[in-house]
Protein backbone atom coordinates (compact mmCIF):
# COMPACT_ATOMS: atom_id res chain seq x y z
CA UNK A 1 -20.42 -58.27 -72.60
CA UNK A 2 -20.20 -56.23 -75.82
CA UNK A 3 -19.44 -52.77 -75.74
CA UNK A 4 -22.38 -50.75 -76.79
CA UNK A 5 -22.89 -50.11 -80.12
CA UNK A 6 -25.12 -48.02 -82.26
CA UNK A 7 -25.91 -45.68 -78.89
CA UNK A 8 -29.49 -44.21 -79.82
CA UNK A 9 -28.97 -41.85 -77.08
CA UNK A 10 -26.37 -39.33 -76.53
CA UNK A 11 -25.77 -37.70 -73.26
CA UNK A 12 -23.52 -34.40 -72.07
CA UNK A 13 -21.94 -33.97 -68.92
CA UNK A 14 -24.39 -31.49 -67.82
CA UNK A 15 -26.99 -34.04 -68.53
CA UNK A 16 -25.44 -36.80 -67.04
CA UNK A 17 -24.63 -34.78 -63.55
CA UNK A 18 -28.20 -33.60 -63.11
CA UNK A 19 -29.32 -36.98 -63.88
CA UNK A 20 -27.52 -38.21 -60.80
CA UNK A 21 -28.05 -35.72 -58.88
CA UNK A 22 -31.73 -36.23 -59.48
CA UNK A 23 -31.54 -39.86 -58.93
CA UNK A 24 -29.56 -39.59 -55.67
CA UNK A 25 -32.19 -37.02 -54.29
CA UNK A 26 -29.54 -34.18 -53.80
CA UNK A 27 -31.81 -31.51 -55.98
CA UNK A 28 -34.88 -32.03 -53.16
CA UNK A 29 -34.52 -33.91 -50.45
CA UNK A 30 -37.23 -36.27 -49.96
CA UNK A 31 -39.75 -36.29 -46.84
CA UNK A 32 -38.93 -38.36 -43.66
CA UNK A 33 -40.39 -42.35 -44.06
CA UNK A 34 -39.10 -45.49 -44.16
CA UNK A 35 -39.18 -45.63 -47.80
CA UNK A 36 -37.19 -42.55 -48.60
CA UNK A 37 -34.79 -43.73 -46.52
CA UNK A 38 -34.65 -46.65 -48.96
CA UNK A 39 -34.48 -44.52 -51.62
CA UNK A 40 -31.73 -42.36 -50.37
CA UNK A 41 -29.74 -45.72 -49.99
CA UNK A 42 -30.42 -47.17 -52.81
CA UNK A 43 -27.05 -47.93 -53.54
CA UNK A 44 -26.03 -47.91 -49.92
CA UNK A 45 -24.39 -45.56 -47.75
CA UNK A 46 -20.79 -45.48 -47.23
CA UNK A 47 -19.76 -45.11 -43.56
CA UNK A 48 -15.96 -45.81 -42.72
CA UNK A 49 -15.51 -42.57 -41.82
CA UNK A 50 -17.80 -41.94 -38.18
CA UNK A 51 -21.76 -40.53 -39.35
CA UNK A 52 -20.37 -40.32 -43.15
CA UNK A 53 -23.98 -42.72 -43.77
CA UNK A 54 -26.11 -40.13 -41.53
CA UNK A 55 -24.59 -37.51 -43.33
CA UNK A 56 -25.46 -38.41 -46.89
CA UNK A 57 -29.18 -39.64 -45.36
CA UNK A 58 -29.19 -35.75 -44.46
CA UNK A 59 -27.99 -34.38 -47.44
CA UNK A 60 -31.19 -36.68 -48.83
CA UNK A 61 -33.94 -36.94 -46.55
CA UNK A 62 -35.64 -34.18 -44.51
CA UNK A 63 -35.53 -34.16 -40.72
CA UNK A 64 -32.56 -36.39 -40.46
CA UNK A 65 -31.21 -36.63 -36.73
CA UNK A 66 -28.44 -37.71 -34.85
CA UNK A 67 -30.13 -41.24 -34.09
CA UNK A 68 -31.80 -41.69 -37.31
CA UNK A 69 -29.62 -44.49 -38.20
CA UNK A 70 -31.54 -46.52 -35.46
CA UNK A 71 -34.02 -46.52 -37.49
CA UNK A 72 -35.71 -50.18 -37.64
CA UNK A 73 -35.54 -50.10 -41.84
CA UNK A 74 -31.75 -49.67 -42.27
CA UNK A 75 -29.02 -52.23 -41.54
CA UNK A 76 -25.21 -52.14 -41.58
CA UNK A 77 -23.16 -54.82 -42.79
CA UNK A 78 -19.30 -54.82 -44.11
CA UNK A 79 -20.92 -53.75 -47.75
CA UNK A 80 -18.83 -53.30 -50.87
CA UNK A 81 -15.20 -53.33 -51.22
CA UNK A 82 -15.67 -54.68 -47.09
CA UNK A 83 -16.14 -51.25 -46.41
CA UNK A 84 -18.58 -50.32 -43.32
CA UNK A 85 -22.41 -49.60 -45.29
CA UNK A 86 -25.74 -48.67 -44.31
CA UNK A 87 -28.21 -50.10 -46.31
CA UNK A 88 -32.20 -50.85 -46.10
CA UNK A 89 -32.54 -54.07 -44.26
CA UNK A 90 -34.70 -55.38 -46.70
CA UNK A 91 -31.77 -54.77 -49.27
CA UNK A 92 -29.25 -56.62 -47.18
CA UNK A 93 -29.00 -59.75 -49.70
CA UNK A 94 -28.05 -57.25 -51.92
CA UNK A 95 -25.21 -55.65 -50.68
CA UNK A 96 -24.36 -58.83 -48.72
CA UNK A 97 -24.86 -62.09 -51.20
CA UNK A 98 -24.80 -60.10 -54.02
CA UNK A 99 -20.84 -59.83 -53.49
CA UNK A 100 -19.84 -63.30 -53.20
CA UNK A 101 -17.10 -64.74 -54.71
CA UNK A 102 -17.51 -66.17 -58.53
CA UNK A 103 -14.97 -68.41 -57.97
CA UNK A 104 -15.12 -71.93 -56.43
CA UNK A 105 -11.74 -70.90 -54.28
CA UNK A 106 -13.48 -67.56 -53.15
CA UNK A 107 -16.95 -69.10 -52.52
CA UNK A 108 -15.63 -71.64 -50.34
CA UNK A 109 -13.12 -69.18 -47.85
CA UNK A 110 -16.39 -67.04 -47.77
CA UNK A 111 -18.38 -70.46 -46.80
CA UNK A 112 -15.87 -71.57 -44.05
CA UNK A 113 -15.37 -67.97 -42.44
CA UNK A 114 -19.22 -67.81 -41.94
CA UNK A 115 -19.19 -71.47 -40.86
CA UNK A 116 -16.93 -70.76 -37.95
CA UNK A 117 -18.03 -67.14 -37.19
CA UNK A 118 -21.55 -68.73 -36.65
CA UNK A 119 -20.38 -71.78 -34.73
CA UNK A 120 -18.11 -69.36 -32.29
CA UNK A 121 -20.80 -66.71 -31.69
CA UNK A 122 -23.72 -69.55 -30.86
CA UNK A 123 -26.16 -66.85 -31.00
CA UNK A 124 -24.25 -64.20 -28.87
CA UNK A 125 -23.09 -60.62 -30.17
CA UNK A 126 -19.59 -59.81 -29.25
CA UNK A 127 -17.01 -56.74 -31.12
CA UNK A 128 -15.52 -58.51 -34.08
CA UNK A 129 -11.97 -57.74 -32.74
CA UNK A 130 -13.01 -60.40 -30.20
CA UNK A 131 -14.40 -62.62 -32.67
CA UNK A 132 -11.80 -62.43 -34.82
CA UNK A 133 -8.92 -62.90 -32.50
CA UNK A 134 -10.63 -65.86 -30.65
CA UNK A 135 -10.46 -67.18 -34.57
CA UNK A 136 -7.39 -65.70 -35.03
CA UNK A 137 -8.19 -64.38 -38.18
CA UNK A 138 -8.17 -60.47 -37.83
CA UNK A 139 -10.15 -58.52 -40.24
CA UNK A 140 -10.14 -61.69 -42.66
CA UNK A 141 -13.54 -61.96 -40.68
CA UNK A 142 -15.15 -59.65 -43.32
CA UNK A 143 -15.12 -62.49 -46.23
CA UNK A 144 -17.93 -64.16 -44.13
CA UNK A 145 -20.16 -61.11 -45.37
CA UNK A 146 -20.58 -62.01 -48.82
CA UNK A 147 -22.79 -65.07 -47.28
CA UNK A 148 -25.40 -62.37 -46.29
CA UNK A 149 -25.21 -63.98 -42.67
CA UNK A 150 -23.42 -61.45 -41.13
CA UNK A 151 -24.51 -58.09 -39.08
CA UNK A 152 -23.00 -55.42 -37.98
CA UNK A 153 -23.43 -52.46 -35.98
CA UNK A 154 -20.93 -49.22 -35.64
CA UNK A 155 -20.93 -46.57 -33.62
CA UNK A 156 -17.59 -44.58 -35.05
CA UNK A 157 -15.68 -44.78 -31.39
CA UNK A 158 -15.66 -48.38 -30.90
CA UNK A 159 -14.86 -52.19 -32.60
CA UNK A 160 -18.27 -52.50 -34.44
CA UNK A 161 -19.91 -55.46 -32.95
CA UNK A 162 -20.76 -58.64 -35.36
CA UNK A 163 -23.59 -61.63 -35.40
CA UNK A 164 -25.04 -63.62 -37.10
CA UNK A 165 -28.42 -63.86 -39.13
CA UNK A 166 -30.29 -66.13 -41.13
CA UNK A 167 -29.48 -66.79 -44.51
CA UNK A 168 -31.03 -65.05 -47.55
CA UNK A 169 -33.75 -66.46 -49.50
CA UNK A 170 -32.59 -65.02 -52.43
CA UNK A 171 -29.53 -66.80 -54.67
CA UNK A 172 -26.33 -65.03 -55.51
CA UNK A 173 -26.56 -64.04 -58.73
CA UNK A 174 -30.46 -63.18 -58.67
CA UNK A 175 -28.63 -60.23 -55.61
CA UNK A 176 -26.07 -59.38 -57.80
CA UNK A 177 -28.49 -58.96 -60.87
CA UNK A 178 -30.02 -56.47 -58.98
CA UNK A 179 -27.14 -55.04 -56.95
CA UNK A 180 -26.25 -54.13 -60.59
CA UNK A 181 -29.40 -52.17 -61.38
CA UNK A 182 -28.37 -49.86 -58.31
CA UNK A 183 -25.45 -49.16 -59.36
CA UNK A 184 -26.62 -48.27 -62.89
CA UNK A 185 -29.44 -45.94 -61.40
CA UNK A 186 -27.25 -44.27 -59.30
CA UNK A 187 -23.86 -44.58 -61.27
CA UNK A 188 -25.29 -44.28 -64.51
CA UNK A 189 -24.25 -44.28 -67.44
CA UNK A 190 -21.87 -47.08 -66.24
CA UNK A 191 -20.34 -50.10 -67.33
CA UNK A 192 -19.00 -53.27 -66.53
CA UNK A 193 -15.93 -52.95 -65.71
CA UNK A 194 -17.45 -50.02 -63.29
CA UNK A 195 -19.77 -51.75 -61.45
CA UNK A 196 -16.33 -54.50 -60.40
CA UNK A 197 -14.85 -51.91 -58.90
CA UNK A 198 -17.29 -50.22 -57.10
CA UNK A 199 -18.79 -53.44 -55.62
CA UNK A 200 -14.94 -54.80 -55.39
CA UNK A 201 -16.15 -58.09 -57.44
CA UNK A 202 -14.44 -59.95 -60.04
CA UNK A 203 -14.95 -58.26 -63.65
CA UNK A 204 -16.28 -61.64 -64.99
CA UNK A 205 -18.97 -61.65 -62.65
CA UNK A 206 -20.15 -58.07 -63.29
CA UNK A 207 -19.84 -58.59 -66.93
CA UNK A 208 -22.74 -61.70 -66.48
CA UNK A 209 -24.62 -59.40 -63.88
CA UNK A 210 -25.02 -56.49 -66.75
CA UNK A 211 -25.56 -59.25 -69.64
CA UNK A 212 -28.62 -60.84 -67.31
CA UNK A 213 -30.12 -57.28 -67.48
CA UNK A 214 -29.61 -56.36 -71.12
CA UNK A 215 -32.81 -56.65 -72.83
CA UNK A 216 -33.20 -54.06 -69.90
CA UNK A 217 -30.35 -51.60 -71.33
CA UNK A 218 -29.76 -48.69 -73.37
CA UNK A 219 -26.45 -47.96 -74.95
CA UNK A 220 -25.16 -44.71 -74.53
CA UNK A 221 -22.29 -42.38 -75.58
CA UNK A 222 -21.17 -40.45 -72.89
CA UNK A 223 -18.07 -37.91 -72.51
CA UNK A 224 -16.29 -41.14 -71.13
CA UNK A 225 -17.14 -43.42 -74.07
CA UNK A 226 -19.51 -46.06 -74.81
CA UNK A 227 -21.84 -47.44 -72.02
CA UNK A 228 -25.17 -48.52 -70.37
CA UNK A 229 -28.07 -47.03 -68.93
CA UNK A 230 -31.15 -48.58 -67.08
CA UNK A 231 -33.40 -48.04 -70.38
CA UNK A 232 -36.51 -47.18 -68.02
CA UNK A 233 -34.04 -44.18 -66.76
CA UNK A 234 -34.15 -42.77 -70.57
CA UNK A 235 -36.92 -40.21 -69.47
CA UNK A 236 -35.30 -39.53 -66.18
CA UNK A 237 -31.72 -38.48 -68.18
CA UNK A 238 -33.71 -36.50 -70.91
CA UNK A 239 -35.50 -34.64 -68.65
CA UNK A 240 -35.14 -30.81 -68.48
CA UNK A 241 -32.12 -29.96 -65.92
CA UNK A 242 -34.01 -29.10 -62.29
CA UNK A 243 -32.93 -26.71 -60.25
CA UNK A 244 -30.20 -27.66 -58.17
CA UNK A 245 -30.12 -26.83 -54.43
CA UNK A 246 -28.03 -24.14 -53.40
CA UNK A 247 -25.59 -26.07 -50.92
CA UNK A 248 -25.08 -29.78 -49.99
CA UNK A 249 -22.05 -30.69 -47.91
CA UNK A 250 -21.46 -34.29 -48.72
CA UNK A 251 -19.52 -36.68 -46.48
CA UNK A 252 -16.61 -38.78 -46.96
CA UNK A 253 -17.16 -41.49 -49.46
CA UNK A 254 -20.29 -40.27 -49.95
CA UNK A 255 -21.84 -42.11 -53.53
CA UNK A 256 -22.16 -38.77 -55.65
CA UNK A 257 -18.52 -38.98 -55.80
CA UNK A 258 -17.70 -42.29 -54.97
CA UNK A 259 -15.96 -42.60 -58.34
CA UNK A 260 -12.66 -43.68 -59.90
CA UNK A 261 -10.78 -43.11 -63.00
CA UNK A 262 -12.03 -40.73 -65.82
CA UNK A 263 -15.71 -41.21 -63.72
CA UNK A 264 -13.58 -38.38 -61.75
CA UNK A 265 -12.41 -36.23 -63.95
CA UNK A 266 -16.21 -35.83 -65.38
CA UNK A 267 -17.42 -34.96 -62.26
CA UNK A 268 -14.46 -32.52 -61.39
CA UNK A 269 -12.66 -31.20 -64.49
CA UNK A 270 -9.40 -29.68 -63.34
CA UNK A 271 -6.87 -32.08 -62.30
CA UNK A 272 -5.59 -29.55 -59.18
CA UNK A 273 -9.24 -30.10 -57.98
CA UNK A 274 -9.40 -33.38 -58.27
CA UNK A 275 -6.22 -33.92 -55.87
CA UNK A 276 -7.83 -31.97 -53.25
CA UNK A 277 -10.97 -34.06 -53.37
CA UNK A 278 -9.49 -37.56 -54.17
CA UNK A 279 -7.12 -37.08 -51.77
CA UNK A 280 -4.55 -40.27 -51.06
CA UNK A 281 -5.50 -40.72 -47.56
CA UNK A 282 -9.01 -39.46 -45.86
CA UNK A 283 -11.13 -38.19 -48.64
CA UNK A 284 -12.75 -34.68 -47.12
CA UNK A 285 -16.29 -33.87 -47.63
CA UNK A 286 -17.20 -32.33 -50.89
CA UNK A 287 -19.21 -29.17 -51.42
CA UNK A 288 -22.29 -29.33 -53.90
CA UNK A 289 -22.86 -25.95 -54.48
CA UNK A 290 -25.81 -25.17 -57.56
CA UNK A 291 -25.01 -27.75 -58.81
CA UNK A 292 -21.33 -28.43 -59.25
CA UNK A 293 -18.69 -29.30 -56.64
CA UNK A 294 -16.91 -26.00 -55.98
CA UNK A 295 -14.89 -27.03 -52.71
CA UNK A 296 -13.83 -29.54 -49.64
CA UNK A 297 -15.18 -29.02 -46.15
CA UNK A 298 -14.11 -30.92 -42.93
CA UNK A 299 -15.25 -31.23 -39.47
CA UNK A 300 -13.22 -31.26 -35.89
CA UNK A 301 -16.00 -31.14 -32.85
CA UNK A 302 -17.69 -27.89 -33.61
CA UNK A 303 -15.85 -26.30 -36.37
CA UNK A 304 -16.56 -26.62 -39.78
CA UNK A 305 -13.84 -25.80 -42.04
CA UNK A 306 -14.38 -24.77 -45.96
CA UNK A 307 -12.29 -24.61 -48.70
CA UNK A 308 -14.12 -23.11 -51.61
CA UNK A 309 -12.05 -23.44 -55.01
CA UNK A 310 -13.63 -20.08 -56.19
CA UNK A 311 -15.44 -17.14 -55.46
CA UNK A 312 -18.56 -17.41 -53.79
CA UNK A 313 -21.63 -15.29 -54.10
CA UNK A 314 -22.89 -14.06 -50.42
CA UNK A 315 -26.00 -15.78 -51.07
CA UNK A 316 -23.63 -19.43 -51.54
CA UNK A 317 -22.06 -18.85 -48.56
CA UNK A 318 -25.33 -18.19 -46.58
CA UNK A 319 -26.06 -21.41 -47.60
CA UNK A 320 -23.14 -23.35 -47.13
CA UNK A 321 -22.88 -22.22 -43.76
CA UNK A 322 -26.34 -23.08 -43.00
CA UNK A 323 -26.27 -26.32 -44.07
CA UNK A 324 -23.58 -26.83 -41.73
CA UNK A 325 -25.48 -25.64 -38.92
CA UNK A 326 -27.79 -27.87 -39.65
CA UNK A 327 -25.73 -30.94 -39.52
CA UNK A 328 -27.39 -33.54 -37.26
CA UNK A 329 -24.20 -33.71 -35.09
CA UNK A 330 -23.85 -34.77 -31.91
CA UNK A 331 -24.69 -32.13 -29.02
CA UNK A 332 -21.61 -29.98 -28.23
CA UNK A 333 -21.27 -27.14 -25.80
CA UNK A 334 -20.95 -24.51 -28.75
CA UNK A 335 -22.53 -23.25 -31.62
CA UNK A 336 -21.34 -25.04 -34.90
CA UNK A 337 -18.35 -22.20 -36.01
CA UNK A 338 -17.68 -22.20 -39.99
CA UNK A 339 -14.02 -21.26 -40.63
CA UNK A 340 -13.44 -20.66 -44.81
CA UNK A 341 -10.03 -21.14 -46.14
């Protein structure tokens, strides 16, 4: 695909920022329904780390509990990258078939995997450390997802356990078409090259995802450069900045800052910050405070601990710490104790 040219539409980081946080519901969090759950996973929720998805639902959606992720309208599957998602179950082609392999090599491990994952489980549910040992294949198990046959379900403690389910109606690159347009109206402005690595697909393939949707693009210069934006998301990036919510902890891998590269250093502008945030093993939470990330926070049991990069107004920390009291953890003996660093 080209790289845009002739942008009618210029963006600034401040514009881009409130844009996503707009799109990704983190200004206002939406009510409590089935459909704003959708929303608030509309380009999935990360969970590797244990309640990372229920945490960004929270940071969405009002009323989020500690069981809301038993909710009969989400799903969890081994989403992009093979990383642990939570996604609407009537999105799970998406983030599922959407993924599959380009290449006739690729396509056809992904094929056999779910071939003999299906013929093993005959219908039964079982942890996919058994599953994969009886195959003796280990975590190679996960290529079988890109199939959009496979289930999973993951509690945080345990081996997540696997099945099987029926096979999508919906062809591969029809999914990844529109696996595409999430990750434009969440990541957006984006590009190709962007949307490969996020969705951990082969550049090629997201290059013919974003051409199949470009009489429904807008080029646009960004801070970062040339790129795309959903053109029916014009008004939406335009629009006069909201106000932004006075405190947000985000989880781990959480998609406001799921980013890579110079997507990073737009978001976060000092490098020092940056390291503390992108760290090279767990990623901590990150704390959206009016606005802008201003600091890390992590949880052990009952204490939340903050590290705010800068002075905070009394009225900030008020809020900080009672968002995390509000965290939809599960019950503990004590009060939820917020330590700052």
């Amino acid at each position: 695909m080209a790289t845009p040219q002739h942008s009618r539409l210029t963006v600034t980081r401040q514009q881009v920022l409130a844009f996503r946080r707009r799109v990704g519901a983190l200004d206002e969090r939406l009510p409590k329904r089935a459909q704003s759950l959708r929303r608030a996973a509309w380009a999935g929720l990360q969970d590797s780390m244990p309640r990372a998805a229920l945490l960004s639902l929270h940071a969405r959606v009002h009323g989020v509990g500690s069981t809301t992720l038993d909710d009969p309208s989400l799903a969890q599957l081994w989403g992009p990258r093979y990383n642990t998602y939570v996604v609407a179950k009537r999105d799970f082609a998406l983030f599922s078939l959407g993924r599959l392999p380009d290449d006739a090599r690729g396509r056809l491990r992904a094929e056999r995997m779910a071939e003999r994952l299906h013929a093993h489980l005959a219908g039964r549910r079982m942890t996919d450390r058994e599953a994969g040992g009886a195959l003796g294949v280990g975590n190679a198990l996960r290529y079988a997802t890109t199939t959009g046959t496979v289930a999973i379900r993951w509690e945080g403690a345990r081996a997540p356990t696997v099945w099987t389910v029926a096979a999508p109606e919906i062809d591969a690159d029809a999914a990844r078409r529109e696996l595409a347009r999430r990750y434009l109206h969440i990541f957006g402005p984006a590009t190709p090259h962007g949307f490969a690595r996020w969705a951990g697909i082969s550049r090629r393939a997201a290059t013919k995802a974003f051409e199949s949707l470009e009489g429904a693009l807008l080029p646009v210069r960004s801070p970062l450069g040339d790129e795309w934006l959903l053109a029916e998301d014009e008004p939406a990036i335009r629009a006069a900045e909201t106000v932004a919510a006075p405190a947000r902890l985000l989880p781990s891998g959480d998609a406001y800052f799921l980013l890579h590269g110079t997507g990073r250093e737009l978001l976060v502008p000092r490098e020092d910050r940056r390291q503390r945030l992108w760290t090279p093993r767990v990623w901590p939470g990150a704390l959206l405070v009016d606005g802008e990330i201003r600091g890390t926070w992590r949880r052990a049991e009952h204490t939340v601990r903050i590290e705010a990069w800068e002075r905070l107004s009394r009225g900030a920390r008020d809020a900080i710490e009672a968002a995390a009291g509000a965290l939809p953890l599960p019950v503990v003996d004590r009060a939820v104790e917020v330590v700052w660093d």
